[in-house]
PDB file of N, CA and C in Angstrom:
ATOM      1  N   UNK A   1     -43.834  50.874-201.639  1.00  0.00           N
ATOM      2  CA  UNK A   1     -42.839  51.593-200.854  1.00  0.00           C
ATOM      3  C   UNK A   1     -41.482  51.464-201.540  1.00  0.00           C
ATOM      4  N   UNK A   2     -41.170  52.536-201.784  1.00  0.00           N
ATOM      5  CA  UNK A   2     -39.562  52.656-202.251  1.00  0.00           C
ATOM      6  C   UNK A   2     -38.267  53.564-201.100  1.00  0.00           C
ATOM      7  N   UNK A   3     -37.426  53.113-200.992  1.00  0.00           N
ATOM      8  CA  UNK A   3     -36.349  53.388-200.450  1.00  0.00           C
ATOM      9  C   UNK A   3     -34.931  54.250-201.240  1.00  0.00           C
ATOM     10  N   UNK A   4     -34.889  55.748-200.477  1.00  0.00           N
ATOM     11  CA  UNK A   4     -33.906  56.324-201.628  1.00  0.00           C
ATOM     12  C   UNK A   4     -32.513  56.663-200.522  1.00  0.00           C
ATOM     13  N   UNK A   5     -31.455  56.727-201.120  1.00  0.00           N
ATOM     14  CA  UNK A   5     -30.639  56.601-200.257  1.00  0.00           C
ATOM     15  C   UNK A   5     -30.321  58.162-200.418  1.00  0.00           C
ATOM     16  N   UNK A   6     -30.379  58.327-198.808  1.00  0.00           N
ATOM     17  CA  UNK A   6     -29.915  60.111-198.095  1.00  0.00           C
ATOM     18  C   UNK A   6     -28.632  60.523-197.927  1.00  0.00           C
ATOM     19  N   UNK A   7     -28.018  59.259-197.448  1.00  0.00           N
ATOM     20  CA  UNK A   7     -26.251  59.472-197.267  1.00  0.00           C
ATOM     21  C   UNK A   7     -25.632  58.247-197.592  1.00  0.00           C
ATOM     22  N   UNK A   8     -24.429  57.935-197.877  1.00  0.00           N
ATOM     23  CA  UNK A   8     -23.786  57.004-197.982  1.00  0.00           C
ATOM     24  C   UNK A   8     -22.159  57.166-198.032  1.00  0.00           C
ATOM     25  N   UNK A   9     -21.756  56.316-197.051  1.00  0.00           N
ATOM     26  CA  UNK A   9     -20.563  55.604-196.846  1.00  0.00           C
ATOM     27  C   UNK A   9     -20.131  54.498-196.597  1.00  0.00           C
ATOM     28  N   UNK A  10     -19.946  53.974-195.560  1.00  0.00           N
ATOM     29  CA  UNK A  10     -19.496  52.622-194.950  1.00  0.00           C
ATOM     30  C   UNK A  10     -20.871  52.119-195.123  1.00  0.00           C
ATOM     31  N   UNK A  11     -21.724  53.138-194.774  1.00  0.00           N
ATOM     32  CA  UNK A  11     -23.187  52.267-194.103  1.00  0.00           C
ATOM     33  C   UNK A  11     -23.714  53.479-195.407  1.00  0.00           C
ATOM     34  N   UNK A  12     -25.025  52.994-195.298  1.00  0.00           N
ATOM     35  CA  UNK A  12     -26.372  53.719-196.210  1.00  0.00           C
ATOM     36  C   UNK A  12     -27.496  53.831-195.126  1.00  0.00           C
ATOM     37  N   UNK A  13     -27.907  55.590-195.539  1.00  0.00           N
ATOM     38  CA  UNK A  13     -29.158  56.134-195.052  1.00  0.00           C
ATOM     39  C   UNK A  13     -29.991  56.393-195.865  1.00  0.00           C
ATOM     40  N   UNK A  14     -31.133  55.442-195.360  1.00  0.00           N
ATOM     41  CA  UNK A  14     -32.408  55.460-196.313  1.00  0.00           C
ATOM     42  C   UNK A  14     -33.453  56.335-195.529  1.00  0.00           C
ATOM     43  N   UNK A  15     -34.458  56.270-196.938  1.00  0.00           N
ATOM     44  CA  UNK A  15     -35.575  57.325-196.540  1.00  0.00           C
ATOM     45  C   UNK A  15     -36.728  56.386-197.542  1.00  0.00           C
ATOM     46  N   UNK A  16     -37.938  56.442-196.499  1.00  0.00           N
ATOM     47  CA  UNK A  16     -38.719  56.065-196.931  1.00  0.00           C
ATOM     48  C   UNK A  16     -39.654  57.076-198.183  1.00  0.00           C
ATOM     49  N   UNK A  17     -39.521  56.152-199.389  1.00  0.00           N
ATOM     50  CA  UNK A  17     -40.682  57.120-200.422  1.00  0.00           C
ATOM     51  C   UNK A  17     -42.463  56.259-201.056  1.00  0.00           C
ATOM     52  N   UNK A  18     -42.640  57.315-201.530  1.00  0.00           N
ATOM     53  CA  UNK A  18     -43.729  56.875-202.236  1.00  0.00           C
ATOM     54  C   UNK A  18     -43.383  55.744-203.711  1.00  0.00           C
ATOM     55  N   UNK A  19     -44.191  55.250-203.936  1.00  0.00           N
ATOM     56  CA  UNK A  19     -44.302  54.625-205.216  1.00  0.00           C
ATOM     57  C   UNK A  19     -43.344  55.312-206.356  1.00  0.00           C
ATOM     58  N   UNK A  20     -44.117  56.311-206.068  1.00  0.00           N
ATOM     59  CA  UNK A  20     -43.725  57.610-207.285  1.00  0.00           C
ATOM     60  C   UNK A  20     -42.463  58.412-206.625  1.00  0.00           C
ATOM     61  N   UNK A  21     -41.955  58.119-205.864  1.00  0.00           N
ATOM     62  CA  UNK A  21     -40.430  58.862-205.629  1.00  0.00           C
ATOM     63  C   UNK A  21     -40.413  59.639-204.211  1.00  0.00           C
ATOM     64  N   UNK A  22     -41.991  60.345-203.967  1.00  0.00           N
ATOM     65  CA  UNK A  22     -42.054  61.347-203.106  1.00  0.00           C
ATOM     66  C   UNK A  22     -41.346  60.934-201.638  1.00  0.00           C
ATOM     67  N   UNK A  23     -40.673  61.523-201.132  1.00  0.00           N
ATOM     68  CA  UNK A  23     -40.099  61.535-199.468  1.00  0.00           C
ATOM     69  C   UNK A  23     -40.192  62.677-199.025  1.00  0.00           C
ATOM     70  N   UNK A  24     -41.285  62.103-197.875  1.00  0.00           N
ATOM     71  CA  UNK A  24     -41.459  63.104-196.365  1.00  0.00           C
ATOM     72  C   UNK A  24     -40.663  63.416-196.151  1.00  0.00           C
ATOM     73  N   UNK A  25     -39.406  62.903-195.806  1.00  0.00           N
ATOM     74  CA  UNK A  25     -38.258  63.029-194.966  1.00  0.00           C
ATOM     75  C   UNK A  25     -37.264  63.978-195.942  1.00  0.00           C
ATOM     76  N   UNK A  26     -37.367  63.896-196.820  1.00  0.00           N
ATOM     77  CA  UNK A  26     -36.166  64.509-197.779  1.00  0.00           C
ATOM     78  C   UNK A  26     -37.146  66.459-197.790  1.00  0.00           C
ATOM     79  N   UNK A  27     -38.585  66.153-198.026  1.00  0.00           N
ATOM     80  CA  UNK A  27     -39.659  67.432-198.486  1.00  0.00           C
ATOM     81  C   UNK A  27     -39.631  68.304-196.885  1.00  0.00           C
ATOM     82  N   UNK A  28     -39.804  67.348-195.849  1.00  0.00           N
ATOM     83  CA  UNK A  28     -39.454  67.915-194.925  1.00  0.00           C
ATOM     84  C   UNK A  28     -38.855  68.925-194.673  1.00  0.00           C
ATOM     85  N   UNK A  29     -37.152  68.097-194.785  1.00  0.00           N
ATOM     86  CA  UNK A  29     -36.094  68.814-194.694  1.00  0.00           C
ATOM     87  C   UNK A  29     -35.212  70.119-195.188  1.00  0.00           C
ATOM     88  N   UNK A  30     -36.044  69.798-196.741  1.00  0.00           N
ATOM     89  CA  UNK A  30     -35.616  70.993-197.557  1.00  0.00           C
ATOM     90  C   UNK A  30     -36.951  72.416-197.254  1.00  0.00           C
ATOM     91  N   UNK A  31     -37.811  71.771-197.095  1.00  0.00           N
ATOM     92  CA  UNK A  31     -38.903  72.704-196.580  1.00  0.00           C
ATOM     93  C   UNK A  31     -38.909  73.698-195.221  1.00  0.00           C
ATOM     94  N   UNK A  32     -37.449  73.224-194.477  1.00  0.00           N
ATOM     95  CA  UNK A  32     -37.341  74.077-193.267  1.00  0.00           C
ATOM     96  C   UNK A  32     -36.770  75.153-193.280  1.00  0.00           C
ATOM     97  N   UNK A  33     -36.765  76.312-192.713  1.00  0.00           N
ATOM     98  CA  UNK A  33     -36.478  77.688-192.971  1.00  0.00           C
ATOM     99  C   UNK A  33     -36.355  78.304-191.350  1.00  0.00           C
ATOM    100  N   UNK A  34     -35.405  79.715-191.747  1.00  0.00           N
ATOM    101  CA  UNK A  34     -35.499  80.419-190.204  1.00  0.00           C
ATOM    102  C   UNK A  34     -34.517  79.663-189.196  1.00  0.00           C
ATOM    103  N   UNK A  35     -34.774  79.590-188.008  1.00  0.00           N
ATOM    104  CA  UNK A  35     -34.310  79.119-187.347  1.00  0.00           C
ATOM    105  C   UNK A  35     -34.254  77.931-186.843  1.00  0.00           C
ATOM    106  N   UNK A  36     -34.930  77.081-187.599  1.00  0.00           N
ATOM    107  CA  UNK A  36     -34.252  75.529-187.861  1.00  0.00           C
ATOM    108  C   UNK A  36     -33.670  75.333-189.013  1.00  0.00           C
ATOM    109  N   UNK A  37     -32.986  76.361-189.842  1.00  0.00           N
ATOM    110  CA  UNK A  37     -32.215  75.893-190.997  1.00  0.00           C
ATOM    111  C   UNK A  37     -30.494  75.192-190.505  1.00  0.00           C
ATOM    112  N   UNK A  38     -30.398  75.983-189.011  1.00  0.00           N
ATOM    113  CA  UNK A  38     -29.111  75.534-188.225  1.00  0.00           C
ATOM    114  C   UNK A  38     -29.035  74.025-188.023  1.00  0.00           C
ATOM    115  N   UNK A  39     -30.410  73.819-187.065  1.00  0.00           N
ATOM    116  CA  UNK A  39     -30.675  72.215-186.943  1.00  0.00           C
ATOM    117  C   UNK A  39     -30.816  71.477-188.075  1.00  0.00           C
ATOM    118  N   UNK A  40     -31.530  71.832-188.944  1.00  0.00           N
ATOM    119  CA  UNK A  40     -31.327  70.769-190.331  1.00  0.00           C
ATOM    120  C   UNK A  40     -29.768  70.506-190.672  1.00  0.00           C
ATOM    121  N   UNK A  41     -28.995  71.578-190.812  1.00  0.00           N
ATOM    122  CA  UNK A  41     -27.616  71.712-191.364  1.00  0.00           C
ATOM    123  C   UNK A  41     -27.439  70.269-190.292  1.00  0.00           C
ATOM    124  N   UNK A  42     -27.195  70.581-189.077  1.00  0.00           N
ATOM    125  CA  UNK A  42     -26.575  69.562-187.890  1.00  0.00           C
ATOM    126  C   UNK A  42     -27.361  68.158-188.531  1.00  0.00           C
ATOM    127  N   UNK A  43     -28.129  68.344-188.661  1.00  0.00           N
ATOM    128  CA  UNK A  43     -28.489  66.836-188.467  1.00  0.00           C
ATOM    129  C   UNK A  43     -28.452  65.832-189.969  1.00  0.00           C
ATOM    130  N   UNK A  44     -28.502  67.104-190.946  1.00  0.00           N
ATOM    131  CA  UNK A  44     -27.824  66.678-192.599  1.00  0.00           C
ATOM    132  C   UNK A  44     -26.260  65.807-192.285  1.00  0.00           C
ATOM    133  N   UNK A  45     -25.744  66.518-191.516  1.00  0.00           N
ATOM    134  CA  UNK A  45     -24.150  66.446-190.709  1.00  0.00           C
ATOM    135  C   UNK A  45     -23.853  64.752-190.184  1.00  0.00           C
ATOM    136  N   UNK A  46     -24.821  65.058-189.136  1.00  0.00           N
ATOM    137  CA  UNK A  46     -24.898  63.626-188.344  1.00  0.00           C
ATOM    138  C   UNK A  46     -25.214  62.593-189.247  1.00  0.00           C
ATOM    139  N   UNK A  47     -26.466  62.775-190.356  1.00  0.00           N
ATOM    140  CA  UNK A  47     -26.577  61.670-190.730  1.00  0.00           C
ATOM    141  C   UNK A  47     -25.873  61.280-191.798  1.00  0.00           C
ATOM    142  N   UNK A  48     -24.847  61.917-192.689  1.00  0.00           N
ATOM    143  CA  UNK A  48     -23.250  62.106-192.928  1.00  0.00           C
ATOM    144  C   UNK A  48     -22.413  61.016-192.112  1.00  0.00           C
ATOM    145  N   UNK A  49     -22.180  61.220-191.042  1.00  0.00           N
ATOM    146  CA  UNK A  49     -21.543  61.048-189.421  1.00  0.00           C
ATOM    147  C   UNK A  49     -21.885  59.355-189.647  1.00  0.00           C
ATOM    148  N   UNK A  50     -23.645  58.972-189.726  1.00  0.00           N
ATOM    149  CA  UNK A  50     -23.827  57.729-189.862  1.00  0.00           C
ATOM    150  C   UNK A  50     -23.578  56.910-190.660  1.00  0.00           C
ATOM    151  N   UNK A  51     -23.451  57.958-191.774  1.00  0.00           N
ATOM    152  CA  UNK A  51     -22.838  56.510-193.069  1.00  0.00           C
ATOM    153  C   UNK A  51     -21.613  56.558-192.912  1.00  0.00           C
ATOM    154  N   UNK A  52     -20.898  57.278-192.448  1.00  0.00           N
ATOM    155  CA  UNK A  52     -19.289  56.799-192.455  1.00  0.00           C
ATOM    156  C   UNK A  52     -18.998  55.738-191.540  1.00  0.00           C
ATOM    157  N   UNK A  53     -19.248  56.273-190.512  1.00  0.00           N
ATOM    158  CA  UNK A  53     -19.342  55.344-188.975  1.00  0.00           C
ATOM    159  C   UNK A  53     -20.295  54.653-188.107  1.00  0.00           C
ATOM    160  N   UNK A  54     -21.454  54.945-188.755  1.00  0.00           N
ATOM    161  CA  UNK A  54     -22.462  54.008-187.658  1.00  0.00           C
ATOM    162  C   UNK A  54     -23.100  55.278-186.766  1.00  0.00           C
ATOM    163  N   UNK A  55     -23.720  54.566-186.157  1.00  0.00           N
ATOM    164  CA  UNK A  55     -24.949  55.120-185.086  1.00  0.00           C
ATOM    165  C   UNK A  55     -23.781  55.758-183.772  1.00  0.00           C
ATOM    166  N   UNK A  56     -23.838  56.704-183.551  1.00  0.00           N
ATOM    167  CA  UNK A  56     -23.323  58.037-182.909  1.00  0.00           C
ATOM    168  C   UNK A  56     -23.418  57.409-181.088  1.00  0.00           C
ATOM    169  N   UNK A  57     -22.602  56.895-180.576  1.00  0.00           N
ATOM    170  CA  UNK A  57     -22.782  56.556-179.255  1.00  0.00           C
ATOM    171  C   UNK A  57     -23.161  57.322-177.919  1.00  0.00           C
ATOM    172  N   UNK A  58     -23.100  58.982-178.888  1.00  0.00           N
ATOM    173  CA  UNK A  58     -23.583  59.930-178.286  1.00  0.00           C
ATOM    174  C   UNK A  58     -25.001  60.201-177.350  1.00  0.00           C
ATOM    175  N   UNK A  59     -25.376  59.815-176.268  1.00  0.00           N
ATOM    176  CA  UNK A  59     -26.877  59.532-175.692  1.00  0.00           C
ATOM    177  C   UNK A  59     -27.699  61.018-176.383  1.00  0.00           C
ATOM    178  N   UNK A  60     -26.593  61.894-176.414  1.00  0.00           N
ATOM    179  CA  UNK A  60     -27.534  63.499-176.494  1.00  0.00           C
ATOM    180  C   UNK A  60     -28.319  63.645-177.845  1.00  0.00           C
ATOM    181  N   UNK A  61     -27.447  63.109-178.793  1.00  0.00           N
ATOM    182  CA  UNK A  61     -27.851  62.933-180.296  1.00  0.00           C
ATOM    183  C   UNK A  61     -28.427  62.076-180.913  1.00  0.00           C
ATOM    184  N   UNK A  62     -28.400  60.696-180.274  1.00  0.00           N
ATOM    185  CA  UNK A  62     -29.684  59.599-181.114  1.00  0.00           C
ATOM    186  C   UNK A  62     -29.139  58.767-179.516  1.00  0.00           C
ATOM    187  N   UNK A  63     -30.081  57.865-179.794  1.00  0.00           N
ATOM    188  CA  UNK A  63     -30.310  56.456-179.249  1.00  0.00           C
ATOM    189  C   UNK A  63     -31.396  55.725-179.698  1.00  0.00           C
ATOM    190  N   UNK A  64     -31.517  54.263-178.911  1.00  0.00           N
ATOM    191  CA  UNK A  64     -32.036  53.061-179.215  1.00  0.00           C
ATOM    192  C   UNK A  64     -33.713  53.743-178.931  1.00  0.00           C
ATOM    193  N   UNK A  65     -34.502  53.237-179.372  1.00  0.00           N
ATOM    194  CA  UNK A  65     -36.072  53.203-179.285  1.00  0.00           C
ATOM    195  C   UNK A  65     -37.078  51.623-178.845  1.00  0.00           C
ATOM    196  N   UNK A  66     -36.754  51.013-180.119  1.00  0.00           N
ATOM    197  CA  UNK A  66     -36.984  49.384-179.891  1.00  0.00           C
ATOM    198  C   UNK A  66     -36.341  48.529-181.244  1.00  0.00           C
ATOM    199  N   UNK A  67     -36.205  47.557-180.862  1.00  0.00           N
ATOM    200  CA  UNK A  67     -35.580  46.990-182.160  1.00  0.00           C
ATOM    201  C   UNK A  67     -34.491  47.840-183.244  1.00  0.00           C
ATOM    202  N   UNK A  68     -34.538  47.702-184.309  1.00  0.00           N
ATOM    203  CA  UNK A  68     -34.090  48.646-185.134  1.00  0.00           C
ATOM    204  C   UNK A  68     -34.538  50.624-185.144  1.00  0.00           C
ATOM    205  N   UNK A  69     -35.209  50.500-184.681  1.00  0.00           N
ATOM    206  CA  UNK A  69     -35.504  52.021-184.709  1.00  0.00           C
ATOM    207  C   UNK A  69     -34.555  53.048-183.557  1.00  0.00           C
ATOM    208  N   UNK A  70     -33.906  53.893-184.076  1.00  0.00           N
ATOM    209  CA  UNK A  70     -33.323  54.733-183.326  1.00  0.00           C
ATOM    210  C   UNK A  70     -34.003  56.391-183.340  1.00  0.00           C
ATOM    211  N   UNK A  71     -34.243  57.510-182.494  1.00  0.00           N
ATOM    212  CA  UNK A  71     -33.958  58.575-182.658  1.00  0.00           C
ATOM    213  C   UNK A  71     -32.647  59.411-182.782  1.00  0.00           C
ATOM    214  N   UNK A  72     -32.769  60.126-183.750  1.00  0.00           N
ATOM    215  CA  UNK A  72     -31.574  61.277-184.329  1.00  0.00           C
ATOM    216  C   UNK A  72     -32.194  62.767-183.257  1.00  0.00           C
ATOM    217  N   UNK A  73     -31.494  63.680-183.053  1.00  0.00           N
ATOM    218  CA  UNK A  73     -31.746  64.662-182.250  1.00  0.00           C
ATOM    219  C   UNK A  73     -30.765  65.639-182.324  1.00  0.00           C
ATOM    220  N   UNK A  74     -31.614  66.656-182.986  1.00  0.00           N
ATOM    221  CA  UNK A  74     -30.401  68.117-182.941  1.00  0.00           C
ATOM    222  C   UNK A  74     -31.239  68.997-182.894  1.00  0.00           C
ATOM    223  N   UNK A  75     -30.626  70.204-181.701  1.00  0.00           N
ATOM    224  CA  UNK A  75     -31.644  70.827-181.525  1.00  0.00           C
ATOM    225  C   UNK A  75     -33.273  70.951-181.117  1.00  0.00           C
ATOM    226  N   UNK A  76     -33.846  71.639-182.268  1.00  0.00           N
ATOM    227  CA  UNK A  76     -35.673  71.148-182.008  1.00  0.00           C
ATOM    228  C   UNK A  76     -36.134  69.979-182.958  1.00  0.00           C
ATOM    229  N   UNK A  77     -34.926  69.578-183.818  1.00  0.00           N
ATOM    230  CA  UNK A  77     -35.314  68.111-184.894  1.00  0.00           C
ATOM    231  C   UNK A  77     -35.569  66.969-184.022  1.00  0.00           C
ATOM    232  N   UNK A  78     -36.272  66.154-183.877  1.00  0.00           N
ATOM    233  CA  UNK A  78     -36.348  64.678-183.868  1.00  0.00           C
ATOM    234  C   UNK A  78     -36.477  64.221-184.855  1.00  0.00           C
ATOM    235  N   UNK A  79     -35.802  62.598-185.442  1.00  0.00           N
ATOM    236  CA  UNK A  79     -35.735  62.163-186.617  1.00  0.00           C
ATOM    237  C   UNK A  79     -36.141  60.493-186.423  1.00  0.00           C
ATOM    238  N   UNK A  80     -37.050  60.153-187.047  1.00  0.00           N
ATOM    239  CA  UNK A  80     -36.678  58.232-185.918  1.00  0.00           C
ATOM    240  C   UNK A  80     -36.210  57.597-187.262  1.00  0.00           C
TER     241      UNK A  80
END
């Protein structure tokens, strides 16, 4: 398991990869089209939002799950 970083500021957003580089999360994202290209934009945004400042106190847009794991939320995206 390798870890590539998605955003960075204050804080760093990681994404889980393969051995070999590959990320769901990154193939995902660029793979969306139509009318979730809005929600990707937003949530490219937010997680922007997180490396500058931290986790969004916003209930509508992420919250707690268990432990370290949070959901991200824009639109029809869920992100954990």
């Amino acid at each position: 398991m390798r870890l590539r970083i998605v955003r960075e500021g204050e804080w760093r957003v990681l994404a889980v990869c393969t051995e070999r580089g590959d990320c769901d999360l990154l193939d995902f994202l660029e793979g969306l089209d139509g009318k979730l290209t809005k929600d990707r934009d937003r949530l490219l945004r937010l997680l922007q939002l997180i490396a500058d400042e931290g986790i969004p106190r916003n209930t509508e847009v992420s919250h707690k799950l268990a432990g370290d794991v949070w959901e991200l939320i824009q639109g029809d995206l869920r992100l954990l």
